[in-house]
C-alpha atoms as a PDB file:
ATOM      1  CA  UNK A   1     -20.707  21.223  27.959  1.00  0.00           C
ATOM      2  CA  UNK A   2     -17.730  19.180  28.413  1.00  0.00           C
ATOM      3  CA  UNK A   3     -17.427  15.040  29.041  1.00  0.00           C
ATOM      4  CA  UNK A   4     -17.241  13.328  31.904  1.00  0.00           C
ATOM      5  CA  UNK A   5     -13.782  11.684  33.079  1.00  0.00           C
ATOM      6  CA  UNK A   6     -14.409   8.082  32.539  1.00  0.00           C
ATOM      7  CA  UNK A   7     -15.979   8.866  28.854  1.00  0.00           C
ATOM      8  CA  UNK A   8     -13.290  10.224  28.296  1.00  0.00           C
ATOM      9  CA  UNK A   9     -10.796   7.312  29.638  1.00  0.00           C
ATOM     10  CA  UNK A  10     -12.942   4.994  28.148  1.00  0.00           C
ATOM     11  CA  UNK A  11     -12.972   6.489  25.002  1.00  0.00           C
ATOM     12  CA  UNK A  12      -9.019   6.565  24.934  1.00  0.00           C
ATOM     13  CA  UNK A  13      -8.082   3.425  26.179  1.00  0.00           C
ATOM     14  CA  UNK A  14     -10.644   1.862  23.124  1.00  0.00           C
ATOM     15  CA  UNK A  15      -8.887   4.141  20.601  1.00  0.00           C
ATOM     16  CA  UNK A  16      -5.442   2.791  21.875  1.00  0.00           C
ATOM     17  CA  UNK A  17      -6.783  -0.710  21.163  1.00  0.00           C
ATOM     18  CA  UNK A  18      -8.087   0.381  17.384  1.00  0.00           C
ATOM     19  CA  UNK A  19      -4.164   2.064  17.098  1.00  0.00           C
ATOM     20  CA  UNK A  20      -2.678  -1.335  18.090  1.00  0.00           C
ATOM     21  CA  UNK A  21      -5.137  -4.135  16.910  1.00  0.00           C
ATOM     22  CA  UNK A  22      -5.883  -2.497  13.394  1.00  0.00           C
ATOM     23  CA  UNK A  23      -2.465  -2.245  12.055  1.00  0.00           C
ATOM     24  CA  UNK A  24      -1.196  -5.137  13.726  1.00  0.00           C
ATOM     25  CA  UNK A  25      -3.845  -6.764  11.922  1.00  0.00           C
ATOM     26  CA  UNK A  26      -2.679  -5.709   8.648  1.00  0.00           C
ATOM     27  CA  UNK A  27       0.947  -6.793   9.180  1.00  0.00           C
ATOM     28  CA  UNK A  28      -0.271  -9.948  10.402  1.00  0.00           C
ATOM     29  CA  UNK A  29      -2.176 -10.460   7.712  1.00  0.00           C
ATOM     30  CA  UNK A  30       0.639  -9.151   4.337  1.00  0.00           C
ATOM     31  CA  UNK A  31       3.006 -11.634   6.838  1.00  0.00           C
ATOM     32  CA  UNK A  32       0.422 -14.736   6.727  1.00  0.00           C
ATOM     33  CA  UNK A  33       0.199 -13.874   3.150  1.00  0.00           C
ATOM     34  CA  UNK A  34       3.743 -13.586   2.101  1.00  0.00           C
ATOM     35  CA  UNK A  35       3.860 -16.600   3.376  1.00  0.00           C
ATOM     36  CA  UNK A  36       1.004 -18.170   1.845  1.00  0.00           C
ATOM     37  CA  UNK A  37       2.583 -17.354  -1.658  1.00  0.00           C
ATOM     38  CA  UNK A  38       1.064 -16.075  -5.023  1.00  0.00           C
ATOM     39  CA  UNK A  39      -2.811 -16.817  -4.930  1.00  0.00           C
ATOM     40  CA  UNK A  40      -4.645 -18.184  -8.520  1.00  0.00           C
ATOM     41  CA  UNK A  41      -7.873 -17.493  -9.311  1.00  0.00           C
ATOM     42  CA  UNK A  42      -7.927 -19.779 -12.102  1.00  0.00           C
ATOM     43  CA  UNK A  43      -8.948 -23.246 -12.973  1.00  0.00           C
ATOM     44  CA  UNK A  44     -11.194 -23.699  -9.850  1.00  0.00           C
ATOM     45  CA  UNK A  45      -8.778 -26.158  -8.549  1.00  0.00           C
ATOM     46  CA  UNK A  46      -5.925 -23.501  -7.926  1.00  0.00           C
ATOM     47  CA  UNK A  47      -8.281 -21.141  -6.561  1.00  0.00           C
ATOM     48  CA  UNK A  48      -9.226 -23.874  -3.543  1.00  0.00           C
ATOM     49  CA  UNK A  49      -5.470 -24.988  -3.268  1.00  0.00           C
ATOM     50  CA  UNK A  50      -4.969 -20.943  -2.786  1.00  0.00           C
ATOM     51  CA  UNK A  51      -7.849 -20.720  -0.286  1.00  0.00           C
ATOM     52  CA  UNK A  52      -6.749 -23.889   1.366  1.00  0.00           C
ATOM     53  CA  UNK A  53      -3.077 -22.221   1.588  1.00  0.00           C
ATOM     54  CA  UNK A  54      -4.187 -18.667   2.760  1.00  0.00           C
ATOM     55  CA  UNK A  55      -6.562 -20.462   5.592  1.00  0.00           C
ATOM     56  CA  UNK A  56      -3.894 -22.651   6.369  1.00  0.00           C
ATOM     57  CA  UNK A  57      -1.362 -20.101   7.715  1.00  0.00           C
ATOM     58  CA  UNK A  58      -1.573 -19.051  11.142  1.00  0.00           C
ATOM     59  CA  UNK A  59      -0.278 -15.631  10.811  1.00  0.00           C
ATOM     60  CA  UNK A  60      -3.685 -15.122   8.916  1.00  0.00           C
ATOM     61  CA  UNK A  61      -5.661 -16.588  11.870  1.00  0.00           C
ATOM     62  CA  UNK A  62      -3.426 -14.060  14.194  1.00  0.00           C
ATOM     63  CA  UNK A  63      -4.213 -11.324  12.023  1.00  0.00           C
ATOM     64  CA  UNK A  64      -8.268 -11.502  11.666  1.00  0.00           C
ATOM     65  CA  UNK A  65      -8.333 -11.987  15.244  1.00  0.00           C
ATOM     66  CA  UNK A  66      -5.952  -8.899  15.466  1.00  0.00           C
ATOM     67  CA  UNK A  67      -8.811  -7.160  13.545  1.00  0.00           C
ATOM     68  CA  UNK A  68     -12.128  -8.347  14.895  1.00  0.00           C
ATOM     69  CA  UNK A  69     -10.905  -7.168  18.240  1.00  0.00           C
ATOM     70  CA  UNK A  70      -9.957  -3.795  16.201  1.00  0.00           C
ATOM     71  CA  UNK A  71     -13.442  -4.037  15.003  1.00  0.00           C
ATOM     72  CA  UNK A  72     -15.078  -4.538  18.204  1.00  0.00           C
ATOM     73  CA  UNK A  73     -13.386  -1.779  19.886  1.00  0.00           C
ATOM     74  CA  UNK A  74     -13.886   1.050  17.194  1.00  0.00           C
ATOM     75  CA  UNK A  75     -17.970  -0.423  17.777  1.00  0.00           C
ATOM     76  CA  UNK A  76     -17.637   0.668  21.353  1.00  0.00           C
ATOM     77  CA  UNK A  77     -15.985   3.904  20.825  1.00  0.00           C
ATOM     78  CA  UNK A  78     -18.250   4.718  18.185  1.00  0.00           C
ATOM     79  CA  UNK A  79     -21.193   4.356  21.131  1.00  0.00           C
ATOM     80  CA  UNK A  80     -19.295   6.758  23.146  1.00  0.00           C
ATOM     81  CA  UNK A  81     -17.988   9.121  20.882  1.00  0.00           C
ATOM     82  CA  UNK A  82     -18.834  11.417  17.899  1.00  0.00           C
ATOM     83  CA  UNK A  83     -17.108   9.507  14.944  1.00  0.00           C
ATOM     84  CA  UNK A  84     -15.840  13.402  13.750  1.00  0.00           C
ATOM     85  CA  UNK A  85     -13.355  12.779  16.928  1.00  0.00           C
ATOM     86  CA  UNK A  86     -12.864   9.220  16.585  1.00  0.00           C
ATOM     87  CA  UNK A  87     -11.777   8.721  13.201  1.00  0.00           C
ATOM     88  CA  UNK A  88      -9.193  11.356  13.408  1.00  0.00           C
ATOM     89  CA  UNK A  89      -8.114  10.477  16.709  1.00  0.00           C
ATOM     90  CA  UNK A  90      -7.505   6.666  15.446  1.00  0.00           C
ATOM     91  CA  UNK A  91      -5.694   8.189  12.521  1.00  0.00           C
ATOM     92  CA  UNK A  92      -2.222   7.334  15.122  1.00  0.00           C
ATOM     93  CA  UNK A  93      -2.613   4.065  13.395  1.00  0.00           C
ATOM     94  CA  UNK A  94      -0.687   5.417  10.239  1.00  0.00           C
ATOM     95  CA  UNK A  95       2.227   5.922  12.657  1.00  0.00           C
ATOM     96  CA  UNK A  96       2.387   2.180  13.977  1.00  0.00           C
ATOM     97  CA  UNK A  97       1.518   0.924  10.662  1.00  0.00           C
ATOM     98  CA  UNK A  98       4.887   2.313   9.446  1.00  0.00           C
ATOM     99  CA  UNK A  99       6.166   1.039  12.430  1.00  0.00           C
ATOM    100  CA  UNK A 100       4.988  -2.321  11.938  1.00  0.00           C
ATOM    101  CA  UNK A 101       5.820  -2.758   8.240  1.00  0.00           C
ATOM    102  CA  UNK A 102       9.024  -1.523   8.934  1.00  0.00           C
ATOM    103  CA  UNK A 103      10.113  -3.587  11.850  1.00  0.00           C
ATOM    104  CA  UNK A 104       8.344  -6.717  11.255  1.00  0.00           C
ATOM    105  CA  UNK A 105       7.696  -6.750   7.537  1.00  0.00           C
ATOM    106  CA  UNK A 106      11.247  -5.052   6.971  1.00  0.00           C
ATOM    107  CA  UNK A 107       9.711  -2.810   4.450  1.00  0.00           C
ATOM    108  CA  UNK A 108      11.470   0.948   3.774  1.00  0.00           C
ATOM    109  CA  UNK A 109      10.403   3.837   4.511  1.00  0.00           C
ATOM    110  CA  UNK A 110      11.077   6.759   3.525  1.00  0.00           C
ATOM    111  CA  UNK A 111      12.134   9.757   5.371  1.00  0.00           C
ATOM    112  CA  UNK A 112       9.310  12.028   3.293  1.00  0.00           C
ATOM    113  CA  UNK A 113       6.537   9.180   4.376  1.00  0.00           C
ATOM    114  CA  UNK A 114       7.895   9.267   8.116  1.00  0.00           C
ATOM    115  CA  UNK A 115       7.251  13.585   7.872  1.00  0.00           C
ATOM    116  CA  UNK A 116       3.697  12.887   6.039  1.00  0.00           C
ATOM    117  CA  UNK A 117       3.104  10.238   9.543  1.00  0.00           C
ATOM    118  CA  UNK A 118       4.387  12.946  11.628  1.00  0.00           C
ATOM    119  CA  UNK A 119       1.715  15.375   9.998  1.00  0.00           C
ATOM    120  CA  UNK A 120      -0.776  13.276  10.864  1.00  0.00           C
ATOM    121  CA  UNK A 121      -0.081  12.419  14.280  1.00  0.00           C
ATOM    122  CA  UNK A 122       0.436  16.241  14.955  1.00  0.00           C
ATOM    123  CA  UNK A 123      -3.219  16.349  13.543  1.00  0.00           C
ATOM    124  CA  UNK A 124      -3.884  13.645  16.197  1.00  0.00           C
ATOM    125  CA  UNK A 125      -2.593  15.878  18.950  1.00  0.00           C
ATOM    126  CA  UNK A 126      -5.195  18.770  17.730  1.00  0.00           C
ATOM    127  CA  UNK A 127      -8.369  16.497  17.539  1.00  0.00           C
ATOM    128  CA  UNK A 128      -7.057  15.113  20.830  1.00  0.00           C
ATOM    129  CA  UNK A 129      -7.819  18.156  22.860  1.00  0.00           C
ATOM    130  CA  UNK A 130     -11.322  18.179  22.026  1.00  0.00           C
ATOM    131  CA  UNK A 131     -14.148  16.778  23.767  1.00  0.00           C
ATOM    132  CA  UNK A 132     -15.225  13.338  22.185  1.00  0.00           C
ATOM    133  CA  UNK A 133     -18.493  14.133  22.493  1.00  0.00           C
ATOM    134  CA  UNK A 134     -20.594  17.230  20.501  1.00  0.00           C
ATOM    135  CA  UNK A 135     -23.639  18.619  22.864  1.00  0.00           C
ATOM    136  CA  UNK A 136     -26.714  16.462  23.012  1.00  0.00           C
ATOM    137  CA  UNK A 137     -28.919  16.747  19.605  1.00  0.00           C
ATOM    138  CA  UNK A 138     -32.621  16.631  19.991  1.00  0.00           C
ATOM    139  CA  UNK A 139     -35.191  14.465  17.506  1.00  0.00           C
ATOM    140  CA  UNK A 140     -35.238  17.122  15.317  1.00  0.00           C
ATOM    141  CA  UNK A 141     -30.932  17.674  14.260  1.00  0.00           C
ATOM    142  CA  UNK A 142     -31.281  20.769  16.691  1.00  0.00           C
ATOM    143  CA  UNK A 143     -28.518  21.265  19.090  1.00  0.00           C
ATOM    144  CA  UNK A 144     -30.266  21.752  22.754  1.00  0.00           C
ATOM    145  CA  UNK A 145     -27.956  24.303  24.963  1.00  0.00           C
ATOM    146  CA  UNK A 146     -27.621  23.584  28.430  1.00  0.00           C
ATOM    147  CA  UNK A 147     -30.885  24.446  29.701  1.00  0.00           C
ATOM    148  CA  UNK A 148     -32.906  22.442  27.123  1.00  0.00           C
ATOM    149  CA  UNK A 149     -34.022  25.064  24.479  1.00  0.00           C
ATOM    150  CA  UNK A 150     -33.441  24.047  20.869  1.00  0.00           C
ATOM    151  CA  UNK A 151     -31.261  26.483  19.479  1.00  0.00           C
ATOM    152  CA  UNK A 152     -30.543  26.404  15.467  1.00  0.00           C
END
């Protein structure tokens, strides 16, 4: 039994958003914090001058926005979608995290951790040509086959 079209369109567009928004989140966020400086914990009145530093930034207010709308898409997909496809599909994220801290963090990275990203964005590819979507499962955990009968 295979998907529909526009499950599967909407189910790839959404996973594009988690691939963008999460890591861009992320960077956001280690740039608001780099900024923001070394945090204390300790005497009370460092630990609000941190908080009031780290709230204070708005690469930090860029970045959890970045990240609720991350959060609100893998939500969505997750409706849609069997999360066996779409955790592995949104795995592309590794790539653009690289990506990200390398461009706009100016972090290294190393040729062995760009093959590991390639790896896992081959693994993308495989998961990629399945359907989102397992057959229908009845009240029971039973898959039902295409004419309605429980099978085990």
């Amino acid at each position: 039994m295979t998907a529909p079209k526009p499950l599967h369109l909407k189910t790839f567009l959404m996973i594009l958003v988690m691939v963008i928004a999460g890591p861009l989140g992320n960077a956001l966020l280690g740039k608001g914090m780099k900024q923001a400086g070394r945090l204390a914990l300790w005497p009370p009145a460092d630990a609000l001058h941190s908080a009031l530093s780290v709230f204070g930034t708005g690469w930090i207010w860029l970045g959890v926005a970045s990240l609720l709308t991350f959060f609100l898409a893998n939500v969505l997909v997750l409706s849609w979608a069997d999360y066996s496809f779409v955790q592995p599909a949104s795995s592309m994220a590794y790539g653009v995290a690289a990506l990200l801290g390398y461009f706009m963090l100016g972090e290294p990275v190393s040729p062995l951790r760009w093959v590991g990203i390639a790896i896992i964005c081959l693994g993308v590819l495989v998961v990629g040509q399945t359907s989102p979507r397992s057959p229908e499962r009845s009240s029971t955990g039973m898959d039902r086959s295409p004419t309605g009968m429980e099978r085990t």
